[in-house]
Protein backbone atom coordinates (compact mmCIF):
# COMPACT_ATOMS: atom_id res chain seq x y z
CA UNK A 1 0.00 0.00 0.00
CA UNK A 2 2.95 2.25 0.79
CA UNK A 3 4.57 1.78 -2.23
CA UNK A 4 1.42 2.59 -4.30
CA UNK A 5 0.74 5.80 -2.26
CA UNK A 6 4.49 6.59 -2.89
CA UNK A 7 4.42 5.64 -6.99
CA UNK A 8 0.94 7.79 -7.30
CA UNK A 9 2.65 11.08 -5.63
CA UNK A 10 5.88 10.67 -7.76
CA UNK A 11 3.33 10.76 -10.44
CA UNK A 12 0.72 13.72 -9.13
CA UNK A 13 4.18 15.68 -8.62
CA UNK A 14 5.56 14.86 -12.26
CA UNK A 15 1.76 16.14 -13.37
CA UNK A 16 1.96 18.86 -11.69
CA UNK A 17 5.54 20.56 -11.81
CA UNK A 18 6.02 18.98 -16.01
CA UNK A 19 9.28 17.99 -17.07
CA UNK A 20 11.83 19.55 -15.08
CA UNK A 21 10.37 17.88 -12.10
CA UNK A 22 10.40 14.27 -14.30
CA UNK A 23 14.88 14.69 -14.82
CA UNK A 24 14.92 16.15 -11.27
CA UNK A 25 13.57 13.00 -10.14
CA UNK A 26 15.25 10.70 -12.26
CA UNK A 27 18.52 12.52 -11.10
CA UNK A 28 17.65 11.82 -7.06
CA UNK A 29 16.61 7.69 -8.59
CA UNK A 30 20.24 7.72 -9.82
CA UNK A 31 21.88 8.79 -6.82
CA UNK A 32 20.17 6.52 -4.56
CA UNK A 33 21.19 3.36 -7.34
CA UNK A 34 24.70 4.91 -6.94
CA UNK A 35 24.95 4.97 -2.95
CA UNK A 36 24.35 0.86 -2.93
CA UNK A 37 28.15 0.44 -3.12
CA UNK A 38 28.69 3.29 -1.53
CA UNK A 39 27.16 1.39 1.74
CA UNK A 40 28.45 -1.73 1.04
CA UNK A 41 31.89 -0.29 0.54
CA UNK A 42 31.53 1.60 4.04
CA UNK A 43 30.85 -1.40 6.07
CA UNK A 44 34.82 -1.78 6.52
CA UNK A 45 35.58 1.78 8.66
CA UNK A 46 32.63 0.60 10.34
CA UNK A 47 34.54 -2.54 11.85
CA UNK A 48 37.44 -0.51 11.94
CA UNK A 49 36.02 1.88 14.03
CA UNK A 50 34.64 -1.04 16.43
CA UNK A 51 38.10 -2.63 16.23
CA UNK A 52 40.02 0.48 17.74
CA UNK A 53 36.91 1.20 20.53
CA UNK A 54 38.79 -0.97 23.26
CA UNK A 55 41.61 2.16 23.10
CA UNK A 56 39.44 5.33 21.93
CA UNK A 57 35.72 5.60 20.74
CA UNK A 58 35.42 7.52 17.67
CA UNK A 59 32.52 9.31 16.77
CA UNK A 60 30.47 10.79 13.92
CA UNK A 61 28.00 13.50 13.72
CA UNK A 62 26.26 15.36 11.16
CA UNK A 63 25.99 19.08 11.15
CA UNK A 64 22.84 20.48 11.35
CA UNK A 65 23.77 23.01 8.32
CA UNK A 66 20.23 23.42 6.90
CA UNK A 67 18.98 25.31 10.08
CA UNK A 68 21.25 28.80 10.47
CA UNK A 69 20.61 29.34 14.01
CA UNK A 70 20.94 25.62 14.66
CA UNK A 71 24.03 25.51 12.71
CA UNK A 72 25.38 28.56 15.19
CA UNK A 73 23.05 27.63 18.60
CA UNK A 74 24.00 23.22 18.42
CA UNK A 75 27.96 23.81 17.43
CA UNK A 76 28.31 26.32 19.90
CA UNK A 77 26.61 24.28 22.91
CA UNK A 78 29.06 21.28 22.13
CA UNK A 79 32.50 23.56 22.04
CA UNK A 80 31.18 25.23 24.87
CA UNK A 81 30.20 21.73 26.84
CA UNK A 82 33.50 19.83 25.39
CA UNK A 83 36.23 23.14 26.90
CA UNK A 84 34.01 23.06 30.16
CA UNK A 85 34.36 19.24 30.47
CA UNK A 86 30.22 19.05 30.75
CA UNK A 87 28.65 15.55 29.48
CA UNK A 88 31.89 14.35 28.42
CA UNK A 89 32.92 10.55 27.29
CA UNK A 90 35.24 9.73 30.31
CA UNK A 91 37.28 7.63 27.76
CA UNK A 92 39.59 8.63 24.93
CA UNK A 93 37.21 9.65 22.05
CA UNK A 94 37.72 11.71 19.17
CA UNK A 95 34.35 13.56 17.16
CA UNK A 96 34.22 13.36 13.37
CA UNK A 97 31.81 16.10 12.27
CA UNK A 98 30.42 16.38 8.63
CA UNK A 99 28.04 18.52 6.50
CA UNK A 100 25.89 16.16 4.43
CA UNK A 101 26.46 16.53 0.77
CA UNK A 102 23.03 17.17 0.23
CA UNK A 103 22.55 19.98 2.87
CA UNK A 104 23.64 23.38 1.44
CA UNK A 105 25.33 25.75 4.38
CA UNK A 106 23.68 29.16 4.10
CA UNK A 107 26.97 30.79 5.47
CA UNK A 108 30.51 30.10 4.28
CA UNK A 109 32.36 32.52 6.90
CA UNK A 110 30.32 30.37 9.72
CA UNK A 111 31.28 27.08 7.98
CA UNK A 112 34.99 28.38 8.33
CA UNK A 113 35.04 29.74 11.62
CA UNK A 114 33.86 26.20 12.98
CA UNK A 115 36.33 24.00 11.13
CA UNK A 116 38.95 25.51 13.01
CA UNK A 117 37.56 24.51 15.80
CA UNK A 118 35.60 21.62 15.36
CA UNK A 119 37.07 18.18 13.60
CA UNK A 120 35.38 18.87 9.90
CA UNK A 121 35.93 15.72 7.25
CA UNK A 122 33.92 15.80 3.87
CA UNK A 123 30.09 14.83 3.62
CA UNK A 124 30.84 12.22 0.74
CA UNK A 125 33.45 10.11 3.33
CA UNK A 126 31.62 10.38 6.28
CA UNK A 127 27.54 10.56 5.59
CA UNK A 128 27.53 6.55 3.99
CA UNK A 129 29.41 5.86 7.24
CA UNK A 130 27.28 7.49 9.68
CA UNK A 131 24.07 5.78 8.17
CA UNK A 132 25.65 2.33 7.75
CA UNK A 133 27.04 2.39 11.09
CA UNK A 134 23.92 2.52 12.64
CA UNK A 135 22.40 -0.30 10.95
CA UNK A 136 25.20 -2.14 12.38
CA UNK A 137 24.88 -3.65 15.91
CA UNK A 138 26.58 -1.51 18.75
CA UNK A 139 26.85 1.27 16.71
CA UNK A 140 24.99 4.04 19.29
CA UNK A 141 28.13 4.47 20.83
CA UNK A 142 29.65 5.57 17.62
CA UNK A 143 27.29 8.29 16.87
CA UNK A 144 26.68 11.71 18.28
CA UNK A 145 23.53 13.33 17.86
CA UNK A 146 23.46 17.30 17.50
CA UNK A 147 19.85 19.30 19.01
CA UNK A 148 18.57 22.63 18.50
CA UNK A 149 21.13 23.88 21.02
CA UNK A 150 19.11 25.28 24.13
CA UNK A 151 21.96 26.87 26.05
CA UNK A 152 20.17 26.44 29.25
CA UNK A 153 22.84 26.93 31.70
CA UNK A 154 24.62 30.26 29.61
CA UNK A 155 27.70 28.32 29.09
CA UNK A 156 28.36 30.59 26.32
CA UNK A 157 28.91 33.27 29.08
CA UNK A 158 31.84 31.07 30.07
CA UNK A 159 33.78 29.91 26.86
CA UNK A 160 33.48 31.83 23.77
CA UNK A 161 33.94 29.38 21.10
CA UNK A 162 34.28 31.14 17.84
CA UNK A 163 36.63 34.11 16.99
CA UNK A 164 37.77 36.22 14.63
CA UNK A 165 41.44 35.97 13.38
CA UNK A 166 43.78 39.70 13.03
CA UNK A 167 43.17 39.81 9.65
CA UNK A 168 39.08 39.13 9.75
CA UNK A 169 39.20 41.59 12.63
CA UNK A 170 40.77 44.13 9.76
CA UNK A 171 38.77 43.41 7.04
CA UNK A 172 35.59 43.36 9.31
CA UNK A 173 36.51 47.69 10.12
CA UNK A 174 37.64 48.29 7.03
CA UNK A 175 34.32 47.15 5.74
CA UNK A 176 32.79 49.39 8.30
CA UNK A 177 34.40 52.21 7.03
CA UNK A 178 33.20 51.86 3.78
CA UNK A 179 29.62 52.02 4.93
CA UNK A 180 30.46 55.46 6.49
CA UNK A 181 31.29 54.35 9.93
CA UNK A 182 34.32 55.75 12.23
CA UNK A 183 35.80 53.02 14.33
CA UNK A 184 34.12 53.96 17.81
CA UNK A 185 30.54 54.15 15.90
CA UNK A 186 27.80 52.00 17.57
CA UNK A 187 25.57 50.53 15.42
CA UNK A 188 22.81 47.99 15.81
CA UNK A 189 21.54 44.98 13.49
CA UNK A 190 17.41 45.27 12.77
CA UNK A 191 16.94 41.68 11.74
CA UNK A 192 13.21 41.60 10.23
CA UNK A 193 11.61 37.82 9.10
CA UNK A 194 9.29 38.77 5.76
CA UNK A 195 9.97 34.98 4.41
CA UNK A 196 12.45 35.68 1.00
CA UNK A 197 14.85 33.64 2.82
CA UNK A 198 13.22 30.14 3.01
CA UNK A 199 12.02 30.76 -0.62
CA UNK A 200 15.11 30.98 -1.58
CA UNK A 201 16.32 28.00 0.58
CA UNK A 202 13.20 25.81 -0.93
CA UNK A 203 11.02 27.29 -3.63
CA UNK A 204 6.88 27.21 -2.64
CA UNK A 205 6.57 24.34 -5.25
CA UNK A 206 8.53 22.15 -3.43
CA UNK A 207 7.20 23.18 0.50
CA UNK A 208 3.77 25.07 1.32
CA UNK A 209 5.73 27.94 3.82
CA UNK A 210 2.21 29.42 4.41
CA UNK A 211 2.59 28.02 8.44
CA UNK A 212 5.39 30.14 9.11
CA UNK A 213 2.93 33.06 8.17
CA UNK A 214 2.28 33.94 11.67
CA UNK A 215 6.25 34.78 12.26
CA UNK A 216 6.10 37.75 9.36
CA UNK A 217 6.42 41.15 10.15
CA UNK A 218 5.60 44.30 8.07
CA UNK A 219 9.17 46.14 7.64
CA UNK A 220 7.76 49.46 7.57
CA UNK A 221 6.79 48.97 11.48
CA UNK A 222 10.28 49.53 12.42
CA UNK A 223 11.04 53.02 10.69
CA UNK A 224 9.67 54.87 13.65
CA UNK A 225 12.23 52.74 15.68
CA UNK A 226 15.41 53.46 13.39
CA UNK A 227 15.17 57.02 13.20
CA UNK A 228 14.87 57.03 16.82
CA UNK A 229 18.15 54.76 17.42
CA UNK A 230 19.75 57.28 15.06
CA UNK A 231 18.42 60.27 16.94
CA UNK A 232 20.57 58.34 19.91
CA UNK A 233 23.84 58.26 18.23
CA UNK A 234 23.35 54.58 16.34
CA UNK A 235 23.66 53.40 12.74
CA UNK A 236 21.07 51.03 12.26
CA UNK A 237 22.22 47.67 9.37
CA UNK A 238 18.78 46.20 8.09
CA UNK A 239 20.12 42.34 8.10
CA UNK A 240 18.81 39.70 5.10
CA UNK A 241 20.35 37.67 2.65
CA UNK A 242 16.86 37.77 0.67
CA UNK A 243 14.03 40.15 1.61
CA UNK A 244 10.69 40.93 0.18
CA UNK A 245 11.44 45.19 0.09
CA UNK A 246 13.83 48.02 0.94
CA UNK A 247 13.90 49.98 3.81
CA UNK A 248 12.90 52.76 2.63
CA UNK A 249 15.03 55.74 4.14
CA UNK A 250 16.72 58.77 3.44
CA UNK A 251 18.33 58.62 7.00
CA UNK A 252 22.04 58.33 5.89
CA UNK A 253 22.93 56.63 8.79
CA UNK A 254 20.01 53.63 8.32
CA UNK A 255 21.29 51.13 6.05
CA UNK A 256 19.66 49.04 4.22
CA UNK A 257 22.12 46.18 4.57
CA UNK A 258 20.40 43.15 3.02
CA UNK A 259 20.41 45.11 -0.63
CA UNK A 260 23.80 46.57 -0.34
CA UNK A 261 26.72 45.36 -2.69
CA UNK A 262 28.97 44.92 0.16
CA UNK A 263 26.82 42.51 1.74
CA UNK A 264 28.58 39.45 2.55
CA UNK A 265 28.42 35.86 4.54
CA UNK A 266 31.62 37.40 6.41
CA UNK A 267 29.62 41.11 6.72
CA UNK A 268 26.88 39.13 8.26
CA UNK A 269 28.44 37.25 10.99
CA UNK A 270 31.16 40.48 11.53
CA UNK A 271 27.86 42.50 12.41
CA UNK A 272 26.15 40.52 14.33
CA UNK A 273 29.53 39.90 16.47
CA UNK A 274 29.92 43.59 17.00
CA UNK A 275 26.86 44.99 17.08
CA UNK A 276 25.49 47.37 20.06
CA UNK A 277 22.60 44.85 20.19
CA UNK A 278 20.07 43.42 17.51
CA UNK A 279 16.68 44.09 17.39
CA UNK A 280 15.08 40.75 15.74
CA UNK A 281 11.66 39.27 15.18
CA UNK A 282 12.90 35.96 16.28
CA UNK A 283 14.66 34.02 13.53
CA UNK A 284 17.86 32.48 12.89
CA UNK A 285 20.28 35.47 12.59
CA UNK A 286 20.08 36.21 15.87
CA UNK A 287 21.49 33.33 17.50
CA UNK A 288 24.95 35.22 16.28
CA UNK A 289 24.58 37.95 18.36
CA UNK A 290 23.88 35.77 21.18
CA UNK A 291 26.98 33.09 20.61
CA UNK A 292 28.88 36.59 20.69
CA UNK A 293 27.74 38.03 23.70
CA UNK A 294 25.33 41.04 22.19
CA UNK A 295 21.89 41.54 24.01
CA UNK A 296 18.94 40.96 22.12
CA UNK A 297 15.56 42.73 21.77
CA UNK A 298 13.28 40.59 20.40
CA UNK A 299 9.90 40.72 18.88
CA UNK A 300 9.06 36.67 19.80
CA UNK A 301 6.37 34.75 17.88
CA UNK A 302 5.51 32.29 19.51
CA UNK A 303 5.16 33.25 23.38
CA UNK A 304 6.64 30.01 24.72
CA UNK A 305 9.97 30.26 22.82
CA UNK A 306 11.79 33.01 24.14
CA UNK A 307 15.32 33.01 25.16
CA UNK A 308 14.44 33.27 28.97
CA UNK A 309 17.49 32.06 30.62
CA UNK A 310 19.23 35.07 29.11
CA UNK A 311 19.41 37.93 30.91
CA UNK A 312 20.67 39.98 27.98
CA UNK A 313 17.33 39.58 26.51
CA UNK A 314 14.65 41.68 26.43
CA UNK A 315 10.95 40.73 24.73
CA UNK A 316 7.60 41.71 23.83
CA UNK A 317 4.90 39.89 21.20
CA UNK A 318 2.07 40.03 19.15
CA UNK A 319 -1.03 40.82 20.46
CA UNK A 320 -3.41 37.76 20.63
CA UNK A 321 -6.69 38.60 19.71
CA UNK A 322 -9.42 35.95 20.67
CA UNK A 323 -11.99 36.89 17.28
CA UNK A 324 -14.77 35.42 19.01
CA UNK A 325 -14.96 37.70 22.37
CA UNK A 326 -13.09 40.49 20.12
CA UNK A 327 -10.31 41.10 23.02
CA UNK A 328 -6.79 40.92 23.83
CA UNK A 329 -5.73 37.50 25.32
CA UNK A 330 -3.36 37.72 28.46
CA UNK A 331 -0.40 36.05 28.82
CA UNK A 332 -1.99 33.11 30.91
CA UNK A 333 -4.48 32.59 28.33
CA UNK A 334 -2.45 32.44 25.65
CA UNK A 335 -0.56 29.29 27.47
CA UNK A 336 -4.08 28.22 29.03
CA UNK A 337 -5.54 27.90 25.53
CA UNK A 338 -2.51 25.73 24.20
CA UNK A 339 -0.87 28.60 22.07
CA UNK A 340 2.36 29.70 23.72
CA UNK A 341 4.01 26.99 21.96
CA UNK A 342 1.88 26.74 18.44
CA UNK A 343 4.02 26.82 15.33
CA UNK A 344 2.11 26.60 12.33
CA UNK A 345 -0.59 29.37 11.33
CA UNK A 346 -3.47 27.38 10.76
CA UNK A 347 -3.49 26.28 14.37
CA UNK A 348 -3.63 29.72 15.73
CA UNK A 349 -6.65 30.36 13.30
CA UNK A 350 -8.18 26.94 14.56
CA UNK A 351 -8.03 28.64 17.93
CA UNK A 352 -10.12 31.50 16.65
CA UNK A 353 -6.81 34.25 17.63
CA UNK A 354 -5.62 36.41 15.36
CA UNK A 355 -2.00 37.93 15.82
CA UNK A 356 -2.19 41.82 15.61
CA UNK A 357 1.65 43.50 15.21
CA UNK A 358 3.24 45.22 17.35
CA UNK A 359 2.80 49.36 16.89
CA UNK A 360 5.65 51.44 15.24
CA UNK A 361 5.73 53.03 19.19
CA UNK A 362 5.44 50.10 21.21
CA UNK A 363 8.45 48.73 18.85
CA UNK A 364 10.46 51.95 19.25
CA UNK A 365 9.75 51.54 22.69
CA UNK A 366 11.21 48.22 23.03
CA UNK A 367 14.44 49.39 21.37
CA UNK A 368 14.97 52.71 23.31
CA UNK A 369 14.38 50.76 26.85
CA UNK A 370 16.80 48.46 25.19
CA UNK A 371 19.19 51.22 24.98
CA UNK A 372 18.71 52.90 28.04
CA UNK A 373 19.64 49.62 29.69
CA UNK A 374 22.70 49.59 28.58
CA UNK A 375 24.19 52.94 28.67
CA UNK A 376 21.65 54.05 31.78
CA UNK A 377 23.55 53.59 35.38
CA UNK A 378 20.77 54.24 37.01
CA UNK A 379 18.86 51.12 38.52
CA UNK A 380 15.05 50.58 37.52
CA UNK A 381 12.50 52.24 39.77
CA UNK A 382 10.57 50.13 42.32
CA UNK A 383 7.43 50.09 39.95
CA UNK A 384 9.76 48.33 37.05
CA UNK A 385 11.40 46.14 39.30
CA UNK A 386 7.97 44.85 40.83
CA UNK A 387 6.96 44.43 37.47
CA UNK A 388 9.89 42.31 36.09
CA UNK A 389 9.47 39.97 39.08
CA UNK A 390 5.91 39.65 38.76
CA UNK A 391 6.31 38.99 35.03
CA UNK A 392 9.38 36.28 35.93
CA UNK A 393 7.32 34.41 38.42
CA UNK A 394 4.44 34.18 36.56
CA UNK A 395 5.90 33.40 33.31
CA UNK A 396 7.94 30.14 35.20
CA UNK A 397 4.16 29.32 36.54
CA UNK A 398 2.97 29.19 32.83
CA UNK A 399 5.94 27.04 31.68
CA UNK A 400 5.42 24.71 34.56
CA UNK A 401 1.64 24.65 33.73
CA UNK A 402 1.75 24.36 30.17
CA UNK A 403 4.09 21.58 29.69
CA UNK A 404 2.48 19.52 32.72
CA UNK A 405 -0.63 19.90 30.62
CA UNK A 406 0.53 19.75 26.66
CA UNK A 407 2.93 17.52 24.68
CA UNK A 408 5.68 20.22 23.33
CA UNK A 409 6.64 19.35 19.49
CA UNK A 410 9.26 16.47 18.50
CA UNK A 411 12.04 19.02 18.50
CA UNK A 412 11.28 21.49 21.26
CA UNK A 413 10.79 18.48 23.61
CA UNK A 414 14.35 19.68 25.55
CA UNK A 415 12.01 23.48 26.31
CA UNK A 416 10.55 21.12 29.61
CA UNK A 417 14.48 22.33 31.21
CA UNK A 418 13.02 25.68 31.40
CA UNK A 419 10.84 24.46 34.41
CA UNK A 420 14.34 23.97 36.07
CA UNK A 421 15.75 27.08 34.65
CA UNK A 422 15.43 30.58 36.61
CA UNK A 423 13.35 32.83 34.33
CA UNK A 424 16.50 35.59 33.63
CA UNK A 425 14.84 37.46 30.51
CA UNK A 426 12.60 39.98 30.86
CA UNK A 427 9.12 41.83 28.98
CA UNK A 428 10.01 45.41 28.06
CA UNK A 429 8.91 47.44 31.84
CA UNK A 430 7.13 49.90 28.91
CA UNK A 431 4.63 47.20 27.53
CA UNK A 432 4.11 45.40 30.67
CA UNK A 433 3.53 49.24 31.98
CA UNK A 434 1.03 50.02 29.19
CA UNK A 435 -0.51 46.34 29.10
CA UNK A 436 -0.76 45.49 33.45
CA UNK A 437 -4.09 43.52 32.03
CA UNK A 438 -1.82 41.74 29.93
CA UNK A 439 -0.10 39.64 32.93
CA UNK A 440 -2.40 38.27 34.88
């Protein structure tokens, strides 16, 4: 039955997509005929690699490239975890990590920085390997499995585990320079989702991207924002490799980064290393700023997924509108009703909530408490600091509640830490000031 279903969508697709999509798949047929003795051929390093495990266990593991803030978020928890001696083989062991030769790495300058720190061998040796050595008996031992890379315990605040060599520190200010900047400038990386990128990375024919609708912001929200960061002494780099529009700005010292010239893999991560802080919507850029330190004000979609065991991190979200009463959820109804952790857009709508953006000003304001944070050395007032804990405590009660309750998806399934983690993140003090209905 399985192999009729599969024979009748091979077809439908064929139908559907014409010709190209007929060699495309012909091409993939040929490639799995070719790996046969491939596999057979790569049963001997896997008795090789059982022979030498009495004197040190090697490993393999495969690089979750396809995922940028995986790729950044998993390699950096296991340098971080392997310097700090954390969940470590107690015998002599050596890692073999590769990038399957199917999986395309949507940064070369990250791909770079890790090989030098991080045992690297090519996809075509190692990926026949990894999969035949776990048909073989015994061979769990042999493989090391990479998650998302939930940095629970801020081990990155103790081992910093990329780094820029002299002459990438050069090239990194000369590039500056060229987009106007002195060398004590402060800038800031706006990094807005629209969804160019994953068309680029799959095209629509090929994957139905419609559920990641509800992560989408409109760019022009955060004009109101940039002028004010440049009002404040900051040059503000729009981030994207693809995006759906320019930023449209006269503002000489807004840049709209992502449709620049200069715009670069290496431009990307140098930015996001040395930025003042990024103001994101919640995607995978961000996770650079993070690995390097940089505090983060964040615009998270959905609730339940925000970096909370970060102090450096500041959030607010989209207002949840339940259509049927026609008001504002709070944020214990929005985990109550089984959406803090929803990823697909259809479910929200099932719920009957729309998602309502954030203004222009409550965005602006969410950047400008950013700043004043960090250049402010005055503590918070008693009214801020009542509501932060409030907001702490009852967020951990949510978290608690909610996963007690619902099953978290395959690959969040690691988020249940958090009811073990101190809440360390906070809600901008200006929304929660503005929105004290909100958190109850």
């Amino acid at each position: 039955m399985k192999i009729k279903q599969f024979v009748l969508r091979q077809i439908f697709h064929i139908n559907t997509y014409g010709v190209q999509e007929l060699f495309r798949k012909f091409y993939l047929f040929i490639k799995v005929l070719l790996m046969i003795p491939i596999n057979i051929i790569s049963v001997v390093p896997c008795v090789i690699i059982r022979l030498v495990s009495p004197w040190i266990i090697i490993r393999i593991a495969k690089a979750p490239s396809g995922n940028y803030g995986i790729f950044v978020r998993a390699l950096a928890l296991y340098c971080c975890k392997k310097k700090l001696k954390i969940d470590q083989l107690t015998k002599k062991h050596i890692d073999l990590f590769y990038i399957p030769p199917t999986n395309k790495v949507y940064n070369r300058q990250l791909e770079k920085m890790w090989k030098r720190k991080i045992n690297f061998f090519p996809g075509y040796l190692l990926d026949p390997i990894n999969r035949v050595n776990k048909l073989i008996p015994g061979g769990k031992i042999h493989a090391l499995e990479i998650g998302p890379g939930h940095d629970f315990d801020n081990l990155n605040e103790k081992y910093q585990p990329l780094d820029f060599t002299v002459e990438e520190e050069i090239q990194g200010k000369k590039m500056l320079n060229k987009f106007g900047l002195k060398n004590d400038d402060k800038f800031i990386c706006l990094a807005v989702r629209d969804g160019a990128y994953q068309l680029k990375k799959i095209p629509s024919k090929f994957c139905d991207w419609s559920y990641h609708d509800y992560r989408h912001w409109d760019l022009d929200n955060f004009i109101l924002a940039a002028e004010e960061l440049t009002k404040r002494g900051y040059y503000v780099f729009r981030m994207g490799v693809v995006v759906n529009k320019p930023f449209n700005s006269n503002n000489p010292k807004i840049i709209d980064y992502a449709n620049s010239n200069l715009r670069s893999d290496f431009m990307d991560v140098y930015l996001g290393a040395k930025c003042s802080f990024c103001l994101s919507t919640g995607f995978g850029f961000e996770a650079l700023p993070y690995l390097f330190m940089r505090p983060l004000a964040v615009l998270q979609m959905p609730l339940g997924d925000l970096c909370a065991y970060n102090e450096k991190c500041l959030f607010i979200t989209k207002h949840h509108i339940l259509k049927k009463e026609k008001r504002k959820l709070s944020l214990s109804e929005i985990f109550s009703c089984g959406a803090a952790y929803v990823y697909e857009t259809k479910i929200f709508e099932e719920k009957g909530i729309e998602l309502v953006d954030n203004t222009p000003d409550e965005i602006k304001d969410l950047a400008i408490e950013m700043v004043e944070n960090l250049e402010s050395q005055e503590k918070l007032n008693s009214e801020d600091e009542e509501l932060k804990k409030t907001f702490r405590s009852l967020y951990a009660t949510n978290v608690k509640r909610y996963i007690e309750r619902y099953e978290l998806p395959g690959e969040w399934e690691d988020l249940r830490n958090l009811t073990n983690v101190p809440i360390r993140s906070c809600f901008s003090t200006k929304f929660l000031r503005k929105n004290k209905d909100w958190f109850k």
